[in-house]
Protein backbone atom coordinates (compact mmCIF):
# COMPACT_ATOMS: atom_id res chain seq x y z
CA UNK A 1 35.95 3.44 13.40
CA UNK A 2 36.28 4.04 9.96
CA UNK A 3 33.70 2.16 6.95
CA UNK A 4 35.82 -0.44 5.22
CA UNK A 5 35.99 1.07 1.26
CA UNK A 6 32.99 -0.33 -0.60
CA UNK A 7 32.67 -0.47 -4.45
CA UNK A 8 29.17 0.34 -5.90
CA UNK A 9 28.17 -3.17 -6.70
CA UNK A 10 29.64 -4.52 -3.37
CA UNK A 11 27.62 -1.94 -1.17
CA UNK A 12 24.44 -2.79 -3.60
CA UNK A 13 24.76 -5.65 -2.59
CA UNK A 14 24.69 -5.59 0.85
CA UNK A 15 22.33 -3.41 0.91
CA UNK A 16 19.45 -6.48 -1.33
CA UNK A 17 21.00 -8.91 1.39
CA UNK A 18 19.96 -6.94 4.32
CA UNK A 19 16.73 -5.87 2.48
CA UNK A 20 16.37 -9.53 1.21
CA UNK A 21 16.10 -10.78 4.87
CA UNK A 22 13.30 -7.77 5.89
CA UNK A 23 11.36 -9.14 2.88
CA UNK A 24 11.25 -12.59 4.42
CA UNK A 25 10.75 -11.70 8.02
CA UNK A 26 8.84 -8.40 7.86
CA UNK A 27 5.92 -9.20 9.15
CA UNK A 28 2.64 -6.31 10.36
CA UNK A 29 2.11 -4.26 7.53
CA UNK A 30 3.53 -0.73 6.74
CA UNK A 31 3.44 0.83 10.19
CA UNK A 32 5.67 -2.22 11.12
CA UNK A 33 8.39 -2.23 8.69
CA UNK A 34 8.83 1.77 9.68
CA UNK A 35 9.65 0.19 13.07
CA UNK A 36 11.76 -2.73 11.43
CA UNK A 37 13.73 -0.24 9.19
CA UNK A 38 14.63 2.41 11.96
CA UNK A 39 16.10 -0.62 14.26
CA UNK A 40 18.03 -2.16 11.17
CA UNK A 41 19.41 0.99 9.62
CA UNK A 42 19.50 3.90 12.92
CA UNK A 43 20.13 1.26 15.78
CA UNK A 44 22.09 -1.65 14.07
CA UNK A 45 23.86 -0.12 11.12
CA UNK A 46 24.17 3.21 11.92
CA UNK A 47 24.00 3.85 8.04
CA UNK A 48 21.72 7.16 8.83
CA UNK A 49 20.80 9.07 12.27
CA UNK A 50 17.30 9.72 13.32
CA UNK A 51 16.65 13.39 12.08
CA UNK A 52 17.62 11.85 8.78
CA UNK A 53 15.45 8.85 9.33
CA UNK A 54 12.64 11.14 9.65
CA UNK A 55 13.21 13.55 7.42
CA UNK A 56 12.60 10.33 4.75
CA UNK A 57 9.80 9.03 6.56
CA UNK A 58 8.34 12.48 6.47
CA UNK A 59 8.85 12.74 2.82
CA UNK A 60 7.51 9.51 2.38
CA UNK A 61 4.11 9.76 4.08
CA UNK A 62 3.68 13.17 2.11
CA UNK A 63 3.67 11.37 -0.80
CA UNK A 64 0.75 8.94 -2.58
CA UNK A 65 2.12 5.68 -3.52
CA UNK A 66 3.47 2.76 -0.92
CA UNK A 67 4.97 3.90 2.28
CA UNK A 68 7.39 1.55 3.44
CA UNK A 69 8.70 0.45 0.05
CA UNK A 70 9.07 3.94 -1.01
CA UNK A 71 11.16 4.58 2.27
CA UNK A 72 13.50 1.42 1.88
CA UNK A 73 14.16 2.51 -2.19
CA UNK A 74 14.88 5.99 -0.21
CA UNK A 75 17.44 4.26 2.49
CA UNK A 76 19.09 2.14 -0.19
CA UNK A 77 19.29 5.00 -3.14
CA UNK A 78 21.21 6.88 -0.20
CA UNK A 79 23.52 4.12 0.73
CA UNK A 80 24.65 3.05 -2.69
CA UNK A 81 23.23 5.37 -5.16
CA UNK A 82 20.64 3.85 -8.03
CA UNK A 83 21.21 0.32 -7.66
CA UNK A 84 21.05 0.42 -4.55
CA UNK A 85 17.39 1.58 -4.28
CA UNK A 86 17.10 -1.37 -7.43
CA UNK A 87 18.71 -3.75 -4.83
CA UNK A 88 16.41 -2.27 -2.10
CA UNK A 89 12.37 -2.39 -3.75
CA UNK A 90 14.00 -6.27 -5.56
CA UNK A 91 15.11 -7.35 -1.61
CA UNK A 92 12.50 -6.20 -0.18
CA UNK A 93 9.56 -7.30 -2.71
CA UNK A 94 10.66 -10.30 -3.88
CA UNK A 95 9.52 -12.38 -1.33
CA UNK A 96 6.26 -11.89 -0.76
CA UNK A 97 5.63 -11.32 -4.39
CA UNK A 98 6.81 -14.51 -5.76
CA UNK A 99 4.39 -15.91 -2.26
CA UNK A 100 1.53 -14.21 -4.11
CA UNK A 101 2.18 -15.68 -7.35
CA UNK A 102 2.65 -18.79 -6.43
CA UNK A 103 -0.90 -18.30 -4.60
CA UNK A 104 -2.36 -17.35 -7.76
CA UNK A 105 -1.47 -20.69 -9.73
CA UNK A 106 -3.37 -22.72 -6.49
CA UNK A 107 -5.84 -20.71 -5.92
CA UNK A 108 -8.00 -22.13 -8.72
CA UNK A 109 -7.73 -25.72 -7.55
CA UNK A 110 -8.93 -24.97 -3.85
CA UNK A 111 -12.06 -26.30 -4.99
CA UNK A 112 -14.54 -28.51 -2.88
CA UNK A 113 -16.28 -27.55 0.69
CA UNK A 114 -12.62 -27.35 2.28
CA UNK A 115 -11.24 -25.32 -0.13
CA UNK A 116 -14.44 -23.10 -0.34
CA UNK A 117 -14.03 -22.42 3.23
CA UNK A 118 -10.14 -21.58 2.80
CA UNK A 119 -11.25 -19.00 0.49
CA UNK A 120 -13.95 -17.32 2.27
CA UNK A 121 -11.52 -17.28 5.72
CA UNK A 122 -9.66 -15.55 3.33
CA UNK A 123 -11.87 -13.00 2.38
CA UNK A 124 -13.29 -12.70 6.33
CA UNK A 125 -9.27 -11.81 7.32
CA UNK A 126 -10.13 -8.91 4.46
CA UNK A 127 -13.12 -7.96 6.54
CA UNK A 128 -10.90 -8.00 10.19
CA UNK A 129 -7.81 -5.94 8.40
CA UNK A 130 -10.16 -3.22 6.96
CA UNK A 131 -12.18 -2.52 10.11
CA UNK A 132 -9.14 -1.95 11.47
CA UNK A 133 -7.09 -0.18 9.44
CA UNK A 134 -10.86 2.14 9.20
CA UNK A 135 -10.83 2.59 12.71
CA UNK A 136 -7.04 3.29 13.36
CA UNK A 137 -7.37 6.20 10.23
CA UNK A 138 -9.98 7.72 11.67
CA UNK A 139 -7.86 8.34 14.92
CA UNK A 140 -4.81 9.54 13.32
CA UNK A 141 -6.12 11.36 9.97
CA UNK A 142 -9.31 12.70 10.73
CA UNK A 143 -8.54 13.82 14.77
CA UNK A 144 -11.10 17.17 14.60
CA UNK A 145 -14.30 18.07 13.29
CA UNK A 146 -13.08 19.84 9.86
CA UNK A 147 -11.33 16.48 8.64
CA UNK A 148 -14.19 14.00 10.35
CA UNK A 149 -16.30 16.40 8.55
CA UNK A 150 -14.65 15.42 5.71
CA UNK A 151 -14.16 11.60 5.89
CA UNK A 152 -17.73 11.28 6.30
CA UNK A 153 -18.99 13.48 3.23
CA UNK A 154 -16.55 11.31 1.06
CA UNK A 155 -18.20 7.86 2.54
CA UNK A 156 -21.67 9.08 1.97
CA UNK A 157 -20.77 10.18 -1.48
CA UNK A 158 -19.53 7.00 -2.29
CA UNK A 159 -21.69 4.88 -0.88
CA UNK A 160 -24.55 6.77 -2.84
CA UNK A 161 -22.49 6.56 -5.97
CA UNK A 162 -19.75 4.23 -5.94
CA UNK A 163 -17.87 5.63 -9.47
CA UNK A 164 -14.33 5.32 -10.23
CA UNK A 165 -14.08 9.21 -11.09
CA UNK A 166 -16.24 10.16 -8.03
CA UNK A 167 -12.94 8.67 -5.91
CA UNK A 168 -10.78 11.52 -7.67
CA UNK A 169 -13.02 14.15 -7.43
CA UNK A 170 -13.91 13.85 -3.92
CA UNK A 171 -9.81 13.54 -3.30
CA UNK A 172 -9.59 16.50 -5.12
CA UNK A 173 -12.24 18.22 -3.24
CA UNK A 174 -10.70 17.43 -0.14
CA UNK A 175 -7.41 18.96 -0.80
CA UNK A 176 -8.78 22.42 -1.44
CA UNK A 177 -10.54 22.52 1.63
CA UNK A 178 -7.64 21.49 3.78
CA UNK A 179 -6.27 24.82 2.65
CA UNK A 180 -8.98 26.72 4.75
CA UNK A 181 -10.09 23.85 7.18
CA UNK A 182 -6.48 22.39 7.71
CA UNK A 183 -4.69 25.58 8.87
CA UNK A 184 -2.49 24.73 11.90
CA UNK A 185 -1.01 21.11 10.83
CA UNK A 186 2.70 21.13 12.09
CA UNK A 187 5.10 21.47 8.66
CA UNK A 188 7.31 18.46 8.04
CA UNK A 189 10.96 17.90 9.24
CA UNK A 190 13.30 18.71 6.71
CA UNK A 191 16.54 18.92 5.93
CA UNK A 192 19.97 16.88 3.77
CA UNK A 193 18.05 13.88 2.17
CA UNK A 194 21.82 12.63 1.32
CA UNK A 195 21.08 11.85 -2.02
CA UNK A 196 23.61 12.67 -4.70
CA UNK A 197 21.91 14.16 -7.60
CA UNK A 198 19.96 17.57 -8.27
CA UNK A 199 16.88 19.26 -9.27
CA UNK A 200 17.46 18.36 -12.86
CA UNK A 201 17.69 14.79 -12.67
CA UNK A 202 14.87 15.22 -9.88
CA UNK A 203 12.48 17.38 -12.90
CA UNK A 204 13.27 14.44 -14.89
CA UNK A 205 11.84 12.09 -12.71
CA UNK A 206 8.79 13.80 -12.05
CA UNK A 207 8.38 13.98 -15.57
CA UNK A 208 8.62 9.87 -15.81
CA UNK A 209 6.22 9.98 -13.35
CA UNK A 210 3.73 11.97 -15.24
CA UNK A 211 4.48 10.19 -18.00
CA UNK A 212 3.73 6.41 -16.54
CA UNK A 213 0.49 8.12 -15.21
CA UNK A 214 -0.63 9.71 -18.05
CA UNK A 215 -0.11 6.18 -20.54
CA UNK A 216 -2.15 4.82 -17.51
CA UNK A 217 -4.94 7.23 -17.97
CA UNK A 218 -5.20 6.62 -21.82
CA UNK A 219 -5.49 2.75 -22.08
CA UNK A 220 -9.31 2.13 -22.68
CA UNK A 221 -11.89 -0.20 -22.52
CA UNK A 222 -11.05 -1.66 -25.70
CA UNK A 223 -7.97 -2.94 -24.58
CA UNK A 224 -6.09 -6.58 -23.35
CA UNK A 225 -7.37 -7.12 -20.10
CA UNK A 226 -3.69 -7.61 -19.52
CA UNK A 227 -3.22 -4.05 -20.28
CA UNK A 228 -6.17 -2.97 -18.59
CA UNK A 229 -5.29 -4.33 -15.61
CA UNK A 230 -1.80 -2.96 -15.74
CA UNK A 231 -2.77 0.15 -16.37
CA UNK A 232 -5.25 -0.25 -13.52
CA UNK A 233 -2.71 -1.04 -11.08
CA UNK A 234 -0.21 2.08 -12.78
CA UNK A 235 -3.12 4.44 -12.07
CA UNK A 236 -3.74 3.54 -8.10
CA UNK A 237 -0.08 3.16 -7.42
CA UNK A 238 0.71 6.72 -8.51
CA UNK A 239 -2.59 8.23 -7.10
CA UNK A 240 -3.38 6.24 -3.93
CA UNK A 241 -2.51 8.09 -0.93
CA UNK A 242 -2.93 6.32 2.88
CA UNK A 243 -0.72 2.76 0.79
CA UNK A 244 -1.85 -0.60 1.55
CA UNK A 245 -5.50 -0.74 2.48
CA UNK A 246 -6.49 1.96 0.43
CA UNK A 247 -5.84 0.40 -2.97
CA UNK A 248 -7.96 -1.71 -2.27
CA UNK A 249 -11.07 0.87 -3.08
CA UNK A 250 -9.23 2.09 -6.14
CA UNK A 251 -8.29 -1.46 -8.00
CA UNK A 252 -12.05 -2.75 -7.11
CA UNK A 253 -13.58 -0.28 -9.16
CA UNK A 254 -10.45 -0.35 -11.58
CA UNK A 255 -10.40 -4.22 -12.00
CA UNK A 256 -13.69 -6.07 -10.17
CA UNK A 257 -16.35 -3.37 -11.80
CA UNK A 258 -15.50 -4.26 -15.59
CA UNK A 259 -15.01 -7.93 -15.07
CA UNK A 260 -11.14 -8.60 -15.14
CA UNK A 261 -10.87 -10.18 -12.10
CA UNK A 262 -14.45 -11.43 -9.90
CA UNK A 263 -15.09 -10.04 -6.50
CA UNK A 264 -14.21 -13.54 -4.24
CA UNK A 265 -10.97 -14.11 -6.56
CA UNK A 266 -10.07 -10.33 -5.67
CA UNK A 267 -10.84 -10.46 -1.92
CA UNK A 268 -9.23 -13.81 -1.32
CA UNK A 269 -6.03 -12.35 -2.67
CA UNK A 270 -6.18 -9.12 -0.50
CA UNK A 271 -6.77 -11.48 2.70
CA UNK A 272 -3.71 -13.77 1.69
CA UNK A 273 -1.44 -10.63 0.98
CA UNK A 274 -2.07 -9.80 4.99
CA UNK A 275 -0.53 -13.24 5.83
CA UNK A 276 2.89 -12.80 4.10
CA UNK A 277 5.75 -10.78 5.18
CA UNK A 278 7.08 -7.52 3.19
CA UNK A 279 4.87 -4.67 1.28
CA UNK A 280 1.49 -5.39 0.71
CA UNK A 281 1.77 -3.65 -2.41
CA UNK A 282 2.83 -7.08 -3.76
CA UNK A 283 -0.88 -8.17 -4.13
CA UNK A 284 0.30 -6.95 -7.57
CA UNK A 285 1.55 -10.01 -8.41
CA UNK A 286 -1.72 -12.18 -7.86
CA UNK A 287 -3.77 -9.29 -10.07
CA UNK A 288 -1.38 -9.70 -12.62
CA UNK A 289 -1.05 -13.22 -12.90
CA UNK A 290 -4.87 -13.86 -12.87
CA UNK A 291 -4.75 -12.16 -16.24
CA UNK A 292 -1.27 -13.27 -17.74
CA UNK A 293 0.60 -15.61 -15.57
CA UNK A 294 4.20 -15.11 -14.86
CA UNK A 295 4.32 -11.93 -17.19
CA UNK A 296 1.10 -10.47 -15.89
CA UNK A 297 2.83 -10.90 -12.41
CA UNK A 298 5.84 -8.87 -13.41
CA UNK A 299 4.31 -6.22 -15.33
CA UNK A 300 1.64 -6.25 -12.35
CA UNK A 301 4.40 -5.58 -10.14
CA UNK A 302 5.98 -2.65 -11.95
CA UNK A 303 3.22 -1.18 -12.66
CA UNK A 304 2.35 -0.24 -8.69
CA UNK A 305 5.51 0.28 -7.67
CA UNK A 306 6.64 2.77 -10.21
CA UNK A 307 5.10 5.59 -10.39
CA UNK A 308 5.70 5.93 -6.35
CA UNK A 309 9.60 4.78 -6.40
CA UNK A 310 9.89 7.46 -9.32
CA UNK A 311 8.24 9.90 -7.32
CA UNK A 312 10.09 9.79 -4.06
CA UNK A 313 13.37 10.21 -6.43
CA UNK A 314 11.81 12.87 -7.77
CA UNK A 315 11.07 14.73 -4.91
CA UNK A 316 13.78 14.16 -2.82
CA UNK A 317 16.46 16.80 -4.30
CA UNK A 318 13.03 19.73 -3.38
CA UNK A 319 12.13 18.28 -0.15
CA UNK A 320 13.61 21.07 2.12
CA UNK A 321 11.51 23.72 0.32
CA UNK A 322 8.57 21.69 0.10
CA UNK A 323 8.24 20.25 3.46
CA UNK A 324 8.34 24.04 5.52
CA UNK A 325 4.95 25.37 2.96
CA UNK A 326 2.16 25.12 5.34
CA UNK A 327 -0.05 24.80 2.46
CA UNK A 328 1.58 21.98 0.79
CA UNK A 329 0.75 20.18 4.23
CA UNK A 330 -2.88 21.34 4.31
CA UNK A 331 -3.84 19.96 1.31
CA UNK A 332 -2.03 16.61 2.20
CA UNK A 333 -3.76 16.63 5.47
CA UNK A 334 -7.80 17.07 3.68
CA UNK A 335 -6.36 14.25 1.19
CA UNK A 336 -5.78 12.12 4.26
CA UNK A 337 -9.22 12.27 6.10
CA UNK A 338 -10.69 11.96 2.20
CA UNK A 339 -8.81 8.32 2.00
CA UNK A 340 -10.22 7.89 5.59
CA UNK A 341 -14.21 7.75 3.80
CA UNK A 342 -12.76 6.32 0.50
CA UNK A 343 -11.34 3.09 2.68
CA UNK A 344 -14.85 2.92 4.86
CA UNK A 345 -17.23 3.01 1.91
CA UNK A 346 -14.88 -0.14 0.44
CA UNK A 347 -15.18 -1.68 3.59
CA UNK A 348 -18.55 -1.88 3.41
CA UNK A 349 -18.70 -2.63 -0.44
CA UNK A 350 -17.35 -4.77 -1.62
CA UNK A 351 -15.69 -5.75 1.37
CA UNK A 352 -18.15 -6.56 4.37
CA UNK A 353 -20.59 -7.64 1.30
CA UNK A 354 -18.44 -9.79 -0.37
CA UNK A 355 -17.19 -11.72 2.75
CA UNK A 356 -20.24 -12.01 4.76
CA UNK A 357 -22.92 -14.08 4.54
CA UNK A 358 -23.79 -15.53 7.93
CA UNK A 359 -24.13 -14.48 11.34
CA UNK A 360 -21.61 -17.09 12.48
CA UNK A 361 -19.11 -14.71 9.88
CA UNK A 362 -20.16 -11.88 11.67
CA UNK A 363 -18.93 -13.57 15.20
CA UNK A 364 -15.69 -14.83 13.57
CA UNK A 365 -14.56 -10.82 12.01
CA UNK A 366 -16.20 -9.62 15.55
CA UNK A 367 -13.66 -11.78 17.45
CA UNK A 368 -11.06 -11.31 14.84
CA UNK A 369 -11.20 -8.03 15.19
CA UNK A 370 -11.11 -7.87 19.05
CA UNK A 371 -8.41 -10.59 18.90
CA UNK A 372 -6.07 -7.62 16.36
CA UNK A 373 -6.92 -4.61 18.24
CA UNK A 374 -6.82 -5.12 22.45
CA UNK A 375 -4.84 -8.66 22.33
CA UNK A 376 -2.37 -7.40 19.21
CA UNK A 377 -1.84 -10.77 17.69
CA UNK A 378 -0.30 -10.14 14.39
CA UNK A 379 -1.96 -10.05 10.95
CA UNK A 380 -0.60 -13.82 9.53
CA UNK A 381 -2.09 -14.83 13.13
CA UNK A 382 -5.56 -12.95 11.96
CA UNK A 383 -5.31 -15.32 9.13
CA UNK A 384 -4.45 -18.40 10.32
CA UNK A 385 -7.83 -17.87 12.96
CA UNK A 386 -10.08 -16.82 10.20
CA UNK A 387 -9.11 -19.62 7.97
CA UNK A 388 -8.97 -22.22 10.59
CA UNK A 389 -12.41 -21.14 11.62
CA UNK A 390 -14.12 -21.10 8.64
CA UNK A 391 -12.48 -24.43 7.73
CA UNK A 392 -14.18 -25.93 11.16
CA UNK A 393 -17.17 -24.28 10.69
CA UNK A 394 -17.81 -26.20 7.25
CA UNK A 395 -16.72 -29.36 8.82
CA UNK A 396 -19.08 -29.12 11.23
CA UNK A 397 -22.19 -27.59 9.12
């Protein structure tokens, strides 16, 4: 059976309506919305088969920036061209982001002992979702000594000296030894990426991408902390490999360090992002708008999404060469088990710090954490049981 003829607009459209309803009902995280996107687009829709859906999955774990929305601006460029991947990352992100902003304008009035405790549930959720994402890394990125090795050097390091430009250089580090410790990581599947532009437009791209990083790089101290903070957020979206939970290292030294946003503010958001549905990249939105409302949220937004929707465009017309060069792979693979220490130094500061302060919050992440990794209940359950018991545990204190 034949597709019924679609004009560009019409097929842009379905595809935001179809990524519209993933935003609102996408709940679990990025390893979750790979599992909702294969059973809407290769089961339901047929729109791609599976060696294609893994040949952009592939591409899109190779790459730093945000996993899952990089993959559904991949699906949706390659159904309906460049507004589709618009309609896609808009579908997809608007949900959860407008959810976040709309958490930022409450958040300051959650004031008294219950909304104290609301807060710092909030921030022990943080606690529960980094342990775990720590633990489940360590399994899949650092599985033998070289890249345990590794992971633990770039903890220690940090931990000792917890600088912004020590998180780069030990990335850095780690990708040059993956290219003598790393040898024997499987290459990539590759193949037709279906997209229908070339190596030109994809040079331009990369450019753009440079480009937005680059601006990033040169904002300084002495600038808005609107700008700051955007340019914060521009930085860790184009550099930040592992996606969600390893931003958060990144934008705390980025944005909690120099004062634009304070440490309970920052966790509080991170623990409510884990509640909502779609791309937890959207925490954007609350950053932005702590610093300049509505227009801080967009320009939040755009800022840590760019640089990684520009650079899976980029990339896709060179994928097939790039994905069969064993030591393109390497290096990804001592990146990796880098982010692996970078994520469990944060977890420990400012994370486990910031969050808690009593052994009864050491019970509530222990359980929380038990309750997420051998029972499986979902994140947003995480939070409504860290919330509810901090709330009863000020009630009854």
């Amino acid at each position: 059976m034949t597709e019924p003829a679609y004009t560009p607009i019409r097929r842009a459209l379905e595809v935001f309506g179809v990524f519209l309803r993933l935003g609102l009902t996408s709940f679990g995280g990025p390893i979750a919305h790979l599992g909702y996107f294969r059973r809407a687009f290769v089961e339901q829709r047929r729109w791609l088969d599976d060696t294609r859906y893994a040949q952009l999955l592939a591409l899109c774990q190779f790459l730093p920036g945000p996993a899952s929305s990089q993959l559904g601006f991949a699906l949706g460029l390659q159904r309906a061209g460049w507004l589709g991947g618009l309609a896609a990352f808009i579908g997809f992100t608007l949900p959860s982001a407008l959810l976040m902003f709309a958490f930022a304008a409450w958040a300051p009035y959650l004031q008294g002992r219950i909304g104290e405790a609301v807060l710092h549930g909030l921030k022990l959720v943080a606690v529960v979702v980094v342990a775990q994402g720590v633990l489940g890394m360590w399994r899949t990125l650092a599985p033998d000594a070289p890249r345990r090795g590794m992971a633990v050097a770039t903890a220690v390091l940090l931990l000792w000296q917890p600088h912004a430009w020590l998180q780069w250089l030990a990335v850095a580090t780690a990708a040059l030894a993956g290219q003598w410790l790393c040898r024997g990581v499987p290459t990539m599947p590759a193949g037709d990426t279906g997209v229908a532009y070339g190596r030109r437009t994809g040079a331009s791209l990369l450019l753009a991408y440079v480009l937005v990083l680059v601006m990033a790089l040169l904002v300084g101290a002495d600038g808005s902390p609107l700008a700051r903070t955007v340019a914060a957020l521009a930085r860790a979206g184009a550099l930040v490999f592992g996606g969600g939970h390893v931003v958060l290292p990144l934008l705390k030294q980025s944005l909690v360090t120099p004062g634009l946003i304070d440490e309970g503010s920052f966790l509080a958001g991170y623990g409510a992002a884990q509640a909502l549905p779609g791309p937890m990249f959207s925490l954007a939105a609350f950053l932005g708008a702590h610093v300049g409302g509505a227009m801080g949220a967009a320009a939040g937004l755009v800022a840590l999404f760019l640089p990684g929707l520009l650079l899976v465009a980029g990339v896709l017309p060179w994928w097939q060469t790039l994905a069969a060069r064993e030591g393109a792979v390497c290096m990804i693979a001592g990146i990796n088990a880098a982010v692996v220490g970078l994520l469990a130094a944060a977890f420990w500061d400012p994370v486990w710090r910031g969050a808690v302060r009593a052994p009864l919050d050491i019970a509530i992440v222990a359980l929380g954490l038990l309750l997420m990794m051998r029972v499986r209940w979902p994140a947003w359950a995480i939070v409504v049981y860290c919330v509810a018991a901090a709330v009863g545990a000020a009630a009854f204190t």
